[in-house]
PDB file of N, CA and C in Angstrom:
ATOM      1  N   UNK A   1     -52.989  -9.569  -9.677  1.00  0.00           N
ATOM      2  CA  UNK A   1     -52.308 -10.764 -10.094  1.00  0.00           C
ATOM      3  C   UNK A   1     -51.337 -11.241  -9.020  1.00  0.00           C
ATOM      4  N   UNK A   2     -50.811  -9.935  -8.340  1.00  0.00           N
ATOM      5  CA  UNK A   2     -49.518 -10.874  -7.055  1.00  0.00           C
ATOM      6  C   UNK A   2     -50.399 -11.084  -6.088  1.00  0.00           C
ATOM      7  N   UNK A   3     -51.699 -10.410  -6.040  1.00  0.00           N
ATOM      8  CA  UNK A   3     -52.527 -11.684  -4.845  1.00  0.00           C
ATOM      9  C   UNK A   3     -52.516 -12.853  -5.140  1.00  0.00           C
ATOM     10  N   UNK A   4     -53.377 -13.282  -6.369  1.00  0.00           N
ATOM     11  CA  UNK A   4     -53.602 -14.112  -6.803  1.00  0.00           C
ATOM     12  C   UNK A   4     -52.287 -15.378  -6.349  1.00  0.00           C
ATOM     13  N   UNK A   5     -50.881 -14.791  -7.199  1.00  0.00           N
ATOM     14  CA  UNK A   5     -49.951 -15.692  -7.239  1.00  0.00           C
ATOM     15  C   UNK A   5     -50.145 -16.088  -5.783  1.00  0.00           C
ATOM     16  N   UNK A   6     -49.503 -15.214  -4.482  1.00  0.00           N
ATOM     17  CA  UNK A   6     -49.418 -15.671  -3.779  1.00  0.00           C
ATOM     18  C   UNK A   6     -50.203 -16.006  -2.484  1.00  0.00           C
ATOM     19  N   UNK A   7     -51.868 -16.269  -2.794  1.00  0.00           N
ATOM     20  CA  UNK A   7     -52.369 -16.127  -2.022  1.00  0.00           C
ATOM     21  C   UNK A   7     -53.106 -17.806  -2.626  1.00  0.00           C
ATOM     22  N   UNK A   8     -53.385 -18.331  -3.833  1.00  0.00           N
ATOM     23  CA  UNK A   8     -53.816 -19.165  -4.057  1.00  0.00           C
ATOM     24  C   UNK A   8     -52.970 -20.314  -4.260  1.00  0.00           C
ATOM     25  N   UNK A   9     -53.047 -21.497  -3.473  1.00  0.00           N
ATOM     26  CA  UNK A   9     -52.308 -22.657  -3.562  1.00  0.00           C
ATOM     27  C   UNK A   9     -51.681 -23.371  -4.787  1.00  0.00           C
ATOM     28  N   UNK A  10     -50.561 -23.912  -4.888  1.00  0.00           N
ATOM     29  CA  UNK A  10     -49.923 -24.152  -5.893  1.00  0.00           C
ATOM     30  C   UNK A  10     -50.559 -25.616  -6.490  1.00  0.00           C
ATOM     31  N   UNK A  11     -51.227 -25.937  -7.473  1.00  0.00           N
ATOM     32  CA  UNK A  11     -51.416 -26.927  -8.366  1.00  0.00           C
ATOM     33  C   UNK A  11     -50.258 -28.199  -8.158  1.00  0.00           C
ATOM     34  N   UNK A  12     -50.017 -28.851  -7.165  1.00  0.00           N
ATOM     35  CA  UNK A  12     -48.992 -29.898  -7.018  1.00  0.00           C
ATOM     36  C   UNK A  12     -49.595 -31.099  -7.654  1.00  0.00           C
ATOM     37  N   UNK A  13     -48.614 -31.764  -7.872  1.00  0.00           N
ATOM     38  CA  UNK A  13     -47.931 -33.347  -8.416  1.00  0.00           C
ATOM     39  C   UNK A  13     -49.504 -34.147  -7.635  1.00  0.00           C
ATOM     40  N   UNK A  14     -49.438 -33.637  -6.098  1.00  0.00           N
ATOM     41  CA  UNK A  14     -50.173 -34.544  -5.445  1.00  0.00           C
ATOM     42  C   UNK A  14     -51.738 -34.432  -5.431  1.00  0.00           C
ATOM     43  N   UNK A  15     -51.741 -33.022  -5.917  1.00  0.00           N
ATOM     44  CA  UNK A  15     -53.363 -32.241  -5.769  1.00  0.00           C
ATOM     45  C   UNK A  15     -54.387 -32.667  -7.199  1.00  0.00           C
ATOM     46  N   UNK A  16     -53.119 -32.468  -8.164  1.00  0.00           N
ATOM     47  CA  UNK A  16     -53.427 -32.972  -9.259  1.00  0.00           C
ATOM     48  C   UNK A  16     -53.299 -34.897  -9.724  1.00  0.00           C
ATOM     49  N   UNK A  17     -52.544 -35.251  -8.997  1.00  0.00           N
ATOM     50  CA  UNK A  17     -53.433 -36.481  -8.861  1.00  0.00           C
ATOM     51  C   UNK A  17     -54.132 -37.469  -8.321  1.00  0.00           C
ATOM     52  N   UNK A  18     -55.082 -36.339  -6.954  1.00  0.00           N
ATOM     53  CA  UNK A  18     -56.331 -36.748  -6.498  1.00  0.00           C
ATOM     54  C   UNK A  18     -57.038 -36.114  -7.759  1.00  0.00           C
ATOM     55  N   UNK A  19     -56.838 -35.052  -8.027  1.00  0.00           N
ATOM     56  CA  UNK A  19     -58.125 -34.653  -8.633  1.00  0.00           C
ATOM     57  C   UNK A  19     -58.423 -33.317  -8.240  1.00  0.00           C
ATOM     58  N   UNK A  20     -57.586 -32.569  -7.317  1.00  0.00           N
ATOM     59  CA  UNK A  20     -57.914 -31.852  -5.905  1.00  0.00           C
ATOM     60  C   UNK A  20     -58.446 -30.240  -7.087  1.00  0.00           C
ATOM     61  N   UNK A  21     -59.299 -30.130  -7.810  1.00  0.00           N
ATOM     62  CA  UNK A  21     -59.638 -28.564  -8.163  1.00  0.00           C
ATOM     63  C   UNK A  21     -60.204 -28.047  -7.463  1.00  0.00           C
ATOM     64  N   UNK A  22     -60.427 -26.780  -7.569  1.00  0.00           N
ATOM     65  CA  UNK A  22     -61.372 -25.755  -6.508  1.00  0.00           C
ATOM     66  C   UNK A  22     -61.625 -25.066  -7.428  1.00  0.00           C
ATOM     67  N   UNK A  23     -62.978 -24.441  -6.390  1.00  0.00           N
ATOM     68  CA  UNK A  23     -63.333 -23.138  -7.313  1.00  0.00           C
ATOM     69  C   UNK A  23     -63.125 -21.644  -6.652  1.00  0.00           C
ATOM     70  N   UNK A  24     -62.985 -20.477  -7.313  1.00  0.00           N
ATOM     71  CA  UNK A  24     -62.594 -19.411  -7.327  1.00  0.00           C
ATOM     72  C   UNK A  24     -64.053 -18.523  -7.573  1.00  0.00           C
ATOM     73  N   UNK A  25     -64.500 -18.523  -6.987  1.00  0.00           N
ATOM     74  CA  UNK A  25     -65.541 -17.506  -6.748  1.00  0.00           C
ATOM     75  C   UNK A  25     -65.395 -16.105  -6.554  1.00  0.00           C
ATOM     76  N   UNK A  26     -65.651 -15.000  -7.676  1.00  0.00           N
ATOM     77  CA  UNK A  26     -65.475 -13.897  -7.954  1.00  0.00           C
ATOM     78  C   UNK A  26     -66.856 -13.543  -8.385  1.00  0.00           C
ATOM     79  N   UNK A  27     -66.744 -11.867  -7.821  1.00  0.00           N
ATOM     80  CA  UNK A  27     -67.504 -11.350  -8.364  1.00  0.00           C
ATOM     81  C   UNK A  27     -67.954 -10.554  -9.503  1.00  0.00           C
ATOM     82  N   UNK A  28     -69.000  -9.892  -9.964  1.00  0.00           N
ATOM     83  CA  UNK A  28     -68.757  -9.093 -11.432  1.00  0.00           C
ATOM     84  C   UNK A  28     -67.920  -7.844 -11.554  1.00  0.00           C
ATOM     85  N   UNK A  29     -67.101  -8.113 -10.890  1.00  0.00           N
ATOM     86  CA  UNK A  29     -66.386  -7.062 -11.428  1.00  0.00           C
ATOM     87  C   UNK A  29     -65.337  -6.835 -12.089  1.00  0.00           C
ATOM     88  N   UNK A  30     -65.136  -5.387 -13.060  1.00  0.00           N
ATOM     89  CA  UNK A  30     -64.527  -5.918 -14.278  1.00  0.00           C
ATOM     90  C   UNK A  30     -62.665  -6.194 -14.194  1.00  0.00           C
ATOM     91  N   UNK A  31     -62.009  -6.148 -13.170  1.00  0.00           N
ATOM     92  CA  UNK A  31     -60.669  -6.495 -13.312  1.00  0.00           C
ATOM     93  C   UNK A  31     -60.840  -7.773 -13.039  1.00  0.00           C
ATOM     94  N   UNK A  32     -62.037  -8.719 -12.909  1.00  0.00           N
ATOM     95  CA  UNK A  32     -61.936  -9.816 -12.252  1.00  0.00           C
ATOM     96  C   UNK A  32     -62.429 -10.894 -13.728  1.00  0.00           C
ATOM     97  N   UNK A  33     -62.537 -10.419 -14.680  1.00  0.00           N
ATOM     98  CA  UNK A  33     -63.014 -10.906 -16.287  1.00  0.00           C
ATOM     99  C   UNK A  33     -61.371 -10.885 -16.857  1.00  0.00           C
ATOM    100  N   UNK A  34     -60.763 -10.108 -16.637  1.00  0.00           N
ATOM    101  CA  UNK A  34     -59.096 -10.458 -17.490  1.00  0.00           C
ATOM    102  C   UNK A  34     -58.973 -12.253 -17.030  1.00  0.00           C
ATOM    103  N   UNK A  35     -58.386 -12.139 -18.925  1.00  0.00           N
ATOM    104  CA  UNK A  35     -57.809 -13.313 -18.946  1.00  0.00           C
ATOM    105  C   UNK A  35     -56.990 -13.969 -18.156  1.00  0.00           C
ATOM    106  N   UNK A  36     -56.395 -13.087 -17.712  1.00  0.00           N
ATOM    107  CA  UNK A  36     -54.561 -13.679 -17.075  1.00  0.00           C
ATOM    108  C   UNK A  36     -55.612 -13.721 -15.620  1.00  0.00           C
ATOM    109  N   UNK A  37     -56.578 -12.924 -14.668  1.00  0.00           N
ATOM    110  CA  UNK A  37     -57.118 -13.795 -13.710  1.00  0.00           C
ATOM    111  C   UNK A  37     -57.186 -15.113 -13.807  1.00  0.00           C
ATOM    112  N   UNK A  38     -57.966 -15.355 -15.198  1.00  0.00           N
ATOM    113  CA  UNK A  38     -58.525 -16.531 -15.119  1.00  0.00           C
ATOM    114  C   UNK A  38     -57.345 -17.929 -15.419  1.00  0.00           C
ATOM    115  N   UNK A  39     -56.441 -17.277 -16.051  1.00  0.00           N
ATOM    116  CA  UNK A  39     -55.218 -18.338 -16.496  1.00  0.00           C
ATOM    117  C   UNK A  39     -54.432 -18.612 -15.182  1.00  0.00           C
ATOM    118  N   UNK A  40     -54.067 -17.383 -14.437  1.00  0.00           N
ATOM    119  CA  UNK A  40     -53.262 -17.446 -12.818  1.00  0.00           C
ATOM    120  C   UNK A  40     -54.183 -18.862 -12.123  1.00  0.00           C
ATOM    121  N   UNK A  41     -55.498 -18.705 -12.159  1.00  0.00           N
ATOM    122  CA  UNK A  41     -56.023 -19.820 -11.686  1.00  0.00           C
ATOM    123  C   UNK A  41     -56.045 -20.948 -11.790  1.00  0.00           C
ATOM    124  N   UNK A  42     -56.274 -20.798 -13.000  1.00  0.00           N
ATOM    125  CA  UNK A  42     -56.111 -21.992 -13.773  1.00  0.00           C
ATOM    126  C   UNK A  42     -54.786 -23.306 -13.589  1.00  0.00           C
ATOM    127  N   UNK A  43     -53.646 -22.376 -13.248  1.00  0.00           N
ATOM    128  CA  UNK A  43     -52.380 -22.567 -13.380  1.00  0.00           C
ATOM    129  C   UNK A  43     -52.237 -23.322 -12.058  1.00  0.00           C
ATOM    130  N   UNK A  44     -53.205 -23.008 -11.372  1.00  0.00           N
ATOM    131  CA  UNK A  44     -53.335 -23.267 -10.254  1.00  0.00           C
ATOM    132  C   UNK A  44     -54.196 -24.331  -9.098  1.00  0.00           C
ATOM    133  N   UNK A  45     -54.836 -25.273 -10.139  1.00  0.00           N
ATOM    134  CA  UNK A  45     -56.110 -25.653 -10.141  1.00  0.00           C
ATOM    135  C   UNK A  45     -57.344 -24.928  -9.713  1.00  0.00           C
ATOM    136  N   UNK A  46     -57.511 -23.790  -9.728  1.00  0.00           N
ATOM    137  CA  UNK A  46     -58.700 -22.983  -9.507  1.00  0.00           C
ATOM    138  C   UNK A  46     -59.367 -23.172 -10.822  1.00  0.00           C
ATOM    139  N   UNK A  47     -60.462 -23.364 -10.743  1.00  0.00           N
ATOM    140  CA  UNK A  47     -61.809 -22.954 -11.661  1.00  0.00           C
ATOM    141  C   UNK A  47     -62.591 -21.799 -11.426  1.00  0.00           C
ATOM    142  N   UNK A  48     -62.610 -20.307 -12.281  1.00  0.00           N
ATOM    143  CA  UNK A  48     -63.085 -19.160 -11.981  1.00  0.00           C
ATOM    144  C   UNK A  48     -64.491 -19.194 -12.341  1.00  0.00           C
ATOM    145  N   UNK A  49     -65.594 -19.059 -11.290  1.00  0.00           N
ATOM    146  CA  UNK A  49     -67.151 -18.658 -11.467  1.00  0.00           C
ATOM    147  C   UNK A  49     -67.138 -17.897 -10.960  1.00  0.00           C
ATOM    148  N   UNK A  50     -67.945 -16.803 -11.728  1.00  0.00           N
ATOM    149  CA  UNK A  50     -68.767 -15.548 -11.413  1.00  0.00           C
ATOM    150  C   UNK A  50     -69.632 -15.720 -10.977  1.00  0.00           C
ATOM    151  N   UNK A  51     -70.237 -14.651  -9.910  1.00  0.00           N
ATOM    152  CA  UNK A  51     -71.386 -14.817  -9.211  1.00  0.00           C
ATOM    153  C   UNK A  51     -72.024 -13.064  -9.531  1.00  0.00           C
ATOM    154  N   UNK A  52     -73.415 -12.646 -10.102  1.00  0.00           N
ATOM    155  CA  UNK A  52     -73.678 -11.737 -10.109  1.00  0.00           C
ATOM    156  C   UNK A  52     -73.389 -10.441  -9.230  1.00  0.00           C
ATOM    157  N   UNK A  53     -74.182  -9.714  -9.643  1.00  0.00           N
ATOM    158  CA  UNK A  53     -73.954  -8.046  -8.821  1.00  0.00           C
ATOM    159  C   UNK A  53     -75.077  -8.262  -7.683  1.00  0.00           C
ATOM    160  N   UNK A  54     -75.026  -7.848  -6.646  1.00  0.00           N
ATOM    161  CA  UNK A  54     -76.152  -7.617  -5.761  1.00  0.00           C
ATOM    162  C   UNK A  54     -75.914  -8.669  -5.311  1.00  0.00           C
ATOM    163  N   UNK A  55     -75.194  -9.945  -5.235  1.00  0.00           N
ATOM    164  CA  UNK A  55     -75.318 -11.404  -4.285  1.00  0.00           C
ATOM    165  C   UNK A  55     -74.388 -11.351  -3.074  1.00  0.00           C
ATOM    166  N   UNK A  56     -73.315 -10.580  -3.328  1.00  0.00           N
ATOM    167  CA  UNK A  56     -72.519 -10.614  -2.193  1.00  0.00           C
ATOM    168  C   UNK A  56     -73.453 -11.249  -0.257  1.00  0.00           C
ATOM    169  N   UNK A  57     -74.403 -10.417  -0.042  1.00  0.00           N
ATOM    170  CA  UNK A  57     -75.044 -10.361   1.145  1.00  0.00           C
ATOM    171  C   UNK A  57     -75.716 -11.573   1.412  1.00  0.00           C
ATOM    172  N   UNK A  58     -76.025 -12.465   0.305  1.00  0.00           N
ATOM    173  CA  UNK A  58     -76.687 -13.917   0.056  1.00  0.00           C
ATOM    174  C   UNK A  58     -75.766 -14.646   0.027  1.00  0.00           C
ATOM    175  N   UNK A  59     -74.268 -14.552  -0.387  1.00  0.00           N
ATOM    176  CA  UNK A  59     -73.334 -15.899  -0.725  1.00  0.00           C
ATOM    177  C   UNK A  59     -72.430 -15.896   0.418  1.00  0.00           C
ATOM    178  N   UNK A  60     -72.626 -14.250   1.242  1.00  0.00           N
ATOM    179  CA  UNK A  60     -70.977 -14.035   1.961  1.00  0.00           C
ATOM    180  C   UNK A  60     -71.786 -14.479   2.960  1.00  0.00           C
ATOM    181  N   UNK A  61     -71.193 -14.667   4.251  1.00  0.00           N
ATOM    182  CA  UNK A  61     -71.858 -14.398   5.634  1.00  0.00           C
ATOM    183  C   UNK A  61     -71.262 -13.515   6.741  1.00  0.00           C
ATOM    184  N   UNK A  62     -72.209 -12.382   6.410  1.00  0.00           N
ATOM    185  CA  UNK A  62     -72.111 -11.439   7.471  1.00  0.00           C
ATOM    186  C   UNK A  62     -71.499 -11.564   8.771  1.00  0.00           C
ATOM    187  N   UNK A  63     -70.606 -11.726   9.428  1.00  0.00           N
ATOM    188  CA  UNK A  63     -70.868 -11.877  10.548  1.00  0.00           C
ATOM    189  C   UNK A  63     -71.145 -10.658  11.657  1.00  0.00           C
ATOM    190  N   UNK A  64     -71.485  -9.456  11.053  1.00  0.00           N
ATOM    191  CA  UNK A  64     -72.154  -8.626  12.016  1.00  0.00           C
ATOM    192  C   UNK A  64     -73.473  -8.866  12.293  1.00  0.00           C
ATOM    193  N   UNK A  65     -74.193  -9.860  11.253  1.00  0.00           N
ATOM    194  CA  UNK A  65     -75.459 -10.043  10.986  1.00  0.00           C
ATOM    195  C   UNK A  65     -75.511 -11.389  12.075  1.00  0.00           C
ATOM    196  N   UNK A  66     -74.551 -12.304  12.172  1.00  0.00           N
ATOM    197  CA  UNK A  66     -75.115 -13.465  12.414  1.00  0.00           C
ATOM    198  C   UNK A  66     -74.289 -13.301  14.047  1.00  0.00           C
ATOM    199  N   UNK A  67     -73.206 -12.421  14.476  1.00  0.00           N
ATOM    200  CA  UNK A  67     -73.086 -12.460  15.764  1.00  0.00           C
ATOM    201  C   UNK A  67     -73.092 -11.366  16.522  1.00  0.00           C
ATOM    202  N   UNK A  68     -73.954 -11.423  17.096  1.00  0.00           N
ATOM    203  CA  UNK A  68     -74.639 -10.312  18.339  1.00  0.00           C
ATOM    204  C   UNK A  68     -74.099  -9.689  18.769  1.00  0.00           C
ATOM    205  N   UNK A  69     -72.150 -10.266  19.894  1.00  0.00           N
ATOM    206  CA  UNK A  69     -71.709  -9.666  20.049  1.00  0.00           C
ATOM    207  C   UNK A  69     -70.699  -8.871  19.160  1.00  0.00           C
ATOM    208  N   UNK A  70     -69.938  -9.365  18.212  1.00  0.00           N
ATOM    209  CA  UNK A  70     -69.453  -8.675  17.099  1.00  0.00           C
ATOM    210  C   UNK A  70     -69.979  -7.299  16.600  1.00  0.00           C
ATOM    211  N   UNK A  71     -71.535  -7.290  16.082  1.00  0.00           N
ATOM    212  CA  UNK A  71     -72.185  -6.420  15.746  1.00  0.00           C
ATOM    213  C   UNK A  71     -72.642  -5.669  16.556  1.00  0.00           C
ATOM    214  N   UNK A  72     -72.846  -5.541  17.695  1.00  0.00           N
ATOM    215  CA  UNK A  72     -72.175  -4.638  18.886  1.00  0.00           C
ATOM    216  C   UNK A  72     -71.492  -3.759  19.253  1.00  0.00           C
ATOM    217  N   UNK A  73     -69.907  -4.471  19.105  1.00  0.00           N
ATOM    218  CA  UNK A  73     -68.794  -3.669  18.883  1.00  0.00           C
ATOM    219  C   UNK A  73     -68.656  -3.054  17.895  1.00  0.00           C
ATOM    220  N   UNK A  74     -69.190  -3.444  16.670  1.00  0.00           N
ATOM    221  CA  UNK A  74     -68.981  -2.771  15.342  1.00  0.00           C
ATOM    222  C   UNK A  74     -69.937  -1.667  15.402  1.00  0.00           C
ATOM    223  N   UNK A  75     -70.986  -1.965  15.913  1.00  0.00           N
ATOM    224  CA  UNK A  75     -71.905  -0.513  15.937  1.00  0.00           C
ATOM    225  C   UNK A  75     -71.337   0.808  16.939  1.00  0.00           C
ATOM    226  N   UNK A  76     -70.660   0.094  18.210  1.00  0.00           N
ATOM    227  CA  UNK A  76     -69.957   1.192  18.987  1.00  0.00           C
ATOM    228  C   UNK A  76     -68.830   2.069  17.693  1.00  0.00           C
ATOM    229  N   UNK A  77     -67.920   1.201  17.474  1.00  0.00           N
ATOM    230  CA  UNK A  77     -67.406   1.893  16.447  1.00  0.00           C
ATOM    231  C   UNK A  77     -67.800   2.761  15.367  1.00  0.00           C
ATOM    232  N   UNK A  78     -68.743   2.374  14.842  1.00  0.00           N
ATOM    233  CA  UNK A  78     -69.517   3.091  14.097  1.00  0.00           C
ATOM    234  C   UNK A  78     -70.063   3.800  14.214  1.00  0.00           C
ATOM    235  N   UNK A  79     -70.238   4.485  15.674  1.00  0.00           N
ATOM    236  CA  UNK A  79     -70.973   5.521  16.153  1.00  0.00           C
ATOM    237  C   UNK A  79     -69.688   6.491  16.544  1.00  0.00           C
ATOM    238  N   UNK A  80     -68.964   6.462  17.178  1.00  0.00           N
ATOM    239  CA  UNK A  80     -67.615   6.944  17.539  1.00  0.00           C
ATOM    240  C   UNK A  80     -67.167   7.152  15.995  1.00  0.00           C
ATOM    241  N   UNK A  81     -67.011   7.089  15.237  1.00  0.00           N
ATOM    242  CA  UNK A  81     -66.336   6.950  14.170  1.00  0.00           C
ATOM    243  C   UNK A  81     -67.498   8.687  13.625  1.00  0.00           C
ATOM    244  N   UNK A  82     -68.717   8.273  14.062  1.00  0.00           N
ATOM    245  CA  UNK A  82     -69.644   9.450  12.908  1.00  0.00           C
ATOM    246  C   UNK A  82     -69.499  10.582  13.947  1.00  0.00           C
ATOM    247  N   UNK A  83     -69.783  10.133  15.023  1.00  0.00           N
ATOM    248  CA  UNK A  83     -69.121  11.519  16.032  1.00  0.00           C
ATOM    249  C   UNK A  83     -68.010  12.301  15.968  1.00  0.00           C
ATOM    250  N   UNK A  84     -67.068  11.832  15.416  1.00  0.00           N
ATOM    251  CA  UNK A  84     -65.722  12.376  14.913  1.00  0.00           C
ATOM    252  C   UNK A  84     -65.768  12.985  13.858  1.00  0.00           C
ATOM    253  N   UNK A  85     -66.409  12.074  13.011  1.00  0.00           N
ATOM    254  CA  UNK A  85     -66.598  13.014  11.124  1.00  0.00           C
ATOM    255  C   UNK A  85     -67.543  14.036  11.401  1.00  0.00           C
ATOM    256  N   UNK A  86     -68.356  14.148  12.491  1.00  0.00           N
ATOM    257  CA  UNK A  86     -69.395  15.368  12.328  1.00  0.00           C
ATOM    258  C   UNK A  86     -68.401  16.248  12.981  1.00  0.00           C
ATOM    259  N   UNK A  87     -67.746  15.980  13.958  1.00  0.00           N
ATOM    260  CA  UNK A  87     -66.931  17.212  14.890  1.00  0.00           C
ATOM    261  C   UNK A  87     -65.956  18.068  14.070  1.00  0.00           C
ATOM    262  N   UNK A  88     -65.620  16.787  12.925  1.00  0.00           N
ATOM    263  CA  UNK A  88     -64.649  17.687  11.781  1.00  0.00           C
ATOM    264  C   UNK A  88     -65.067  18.604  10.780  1.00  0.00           C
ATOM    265  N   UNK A  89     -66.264  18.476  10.497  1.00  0.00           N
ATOM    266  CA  UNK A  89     -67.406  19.167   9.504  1.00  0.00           C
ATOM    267  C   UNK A  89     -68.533  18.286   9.653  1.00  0.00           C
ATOM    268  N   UNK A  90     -69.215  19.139  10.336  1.00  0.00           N
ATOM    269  CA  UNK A  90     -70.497  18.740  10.971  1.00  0.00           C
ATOM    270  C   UNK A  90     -71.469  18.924   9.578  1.00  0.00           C
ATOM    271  N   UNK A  91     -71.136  19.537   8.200  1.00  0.00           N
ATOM    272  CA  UNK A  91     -71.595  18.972   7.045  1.00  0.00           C
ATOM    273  C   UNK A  91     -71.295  18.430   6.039  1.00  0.00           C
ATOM    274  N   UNK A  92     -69.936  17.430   6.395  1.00  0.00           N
ATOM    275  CA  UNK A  92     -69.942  16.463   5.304  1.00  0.00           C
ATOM    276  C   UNK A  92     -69.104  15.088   6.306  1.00  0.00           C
ATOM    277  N   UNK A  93     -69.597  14.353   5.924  1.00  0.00           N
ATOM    278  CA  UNK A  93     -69.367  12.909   6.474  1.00  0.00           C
ATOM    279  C   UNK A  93     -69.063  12.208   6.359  1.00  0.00           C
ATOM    280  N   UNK A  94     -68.376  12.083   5.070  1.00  0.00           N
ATOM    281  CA  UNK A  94     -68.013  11.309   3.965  1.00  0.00           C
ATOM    282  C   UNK A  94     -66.808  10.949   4.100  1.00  0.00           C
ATOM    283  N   UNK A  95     -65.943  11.253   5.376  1.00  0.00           N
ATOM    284  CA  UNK A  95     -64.691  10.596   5.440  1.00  0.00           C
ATOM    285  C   UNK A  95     -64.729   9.017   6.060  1.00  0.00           C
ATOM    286  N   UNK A  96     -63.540   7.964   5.753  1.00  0.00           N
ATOM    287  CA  UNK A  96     -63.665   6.961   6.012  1.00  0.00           C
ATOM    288  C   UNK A  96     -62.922   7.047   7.446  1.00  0.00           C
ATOM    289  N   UNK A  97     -63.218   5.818   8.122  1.00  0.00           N
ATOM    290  CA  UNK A  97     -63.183   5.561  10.121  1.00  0.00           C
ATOM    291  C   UNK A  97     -61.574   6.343  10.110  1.00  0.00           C
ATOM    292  N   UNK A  98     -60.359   5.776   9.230  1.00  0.00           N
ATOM    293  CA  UNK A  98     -59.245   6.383   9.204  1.00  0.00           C
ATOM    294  C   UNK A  98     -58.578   7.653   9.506  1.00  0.00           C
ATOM    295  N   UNK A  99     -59.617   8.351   8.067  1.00  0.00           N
ATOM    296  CA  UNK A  99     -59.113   9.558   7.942  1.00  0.00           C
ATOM    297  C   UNK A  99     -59.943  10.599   9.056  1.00  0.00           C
ATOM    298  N   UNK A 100     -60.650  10.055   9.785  1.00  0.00           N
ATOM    299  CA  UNK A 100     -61.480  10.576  11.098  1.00  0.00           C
ATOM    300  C   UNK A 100     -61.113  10.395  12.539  1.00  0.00           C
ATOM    301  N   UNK A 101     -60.176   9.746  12.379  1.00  0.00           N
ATOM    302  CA  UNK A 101     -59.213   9.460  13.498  1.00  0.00           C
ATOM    303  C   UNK A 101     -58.141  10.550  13.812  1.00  0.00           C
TER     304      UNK A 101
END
C-alpha cells in the first residue's frame, strides 16, 4: 500500500478534468485482489486490470530478450554468479547472485 501511495500519481483538479484515468495493470496475484489495492487506485485515477498467470513474458518486454548487448552482460553475470554458488557447495545452488557474493 506505501508503494502504491507513493509511487502512483495523485488524481488532481487538472487530471480529473481532462479526463486523465489510467490503468493499473497487475498481475494474479493474491495481495494484488485486496480491496484497499484497488480503492488506493482508485483514489487515484488508476483503473485496476488483471492480467492472467503465465502472461508476464507476452505483456512485459524483456529486455535481455530484445537487446543483444544487455543480454550479454547479463549472461556474463550469470555465469560468474553460478561459479561462485558451485565453489560454495558445489551441491546446492540455490543461493541468490547476493548471497554468493
Amino acid at each position: 500500500m506505501k508503494f502504491l501511495q507513493r509511487h502512483l500519481e495523485n488524481f488532481t483538479e487538472a487530471r480529473r478534468a481532462r479526463g486523465d484515468w489510467r490503468l493499473l495493470f497487475l498481475d494474479a496475484f493474491k495481495p494484488h485482489f485486496d480491496q484497499l489495492v484497488v480503492d488506493v487506485a482508485w483514489s487515484k485515477g488508476y483503473v485496476v486490470v488483471y492480467h492472467g498467470g503465465g502472461t508476464t513474458g507476452v505483456t512485459q518486454v524483456n529486455d535481455t530478450d530484445c537487446h543483444g548487448c544487455l543480454e550479454k552482460e547479463y549472461m556474463e553475470v550469470e555465469a560468474h554468479t553460478l561459479m561462485h554458488q558451485q565453489m560454495l557447495d558445489p551441491g546446492d545452488i540455490s543461493r541468490s547472485r547476493q548471497q554468493a557474493h
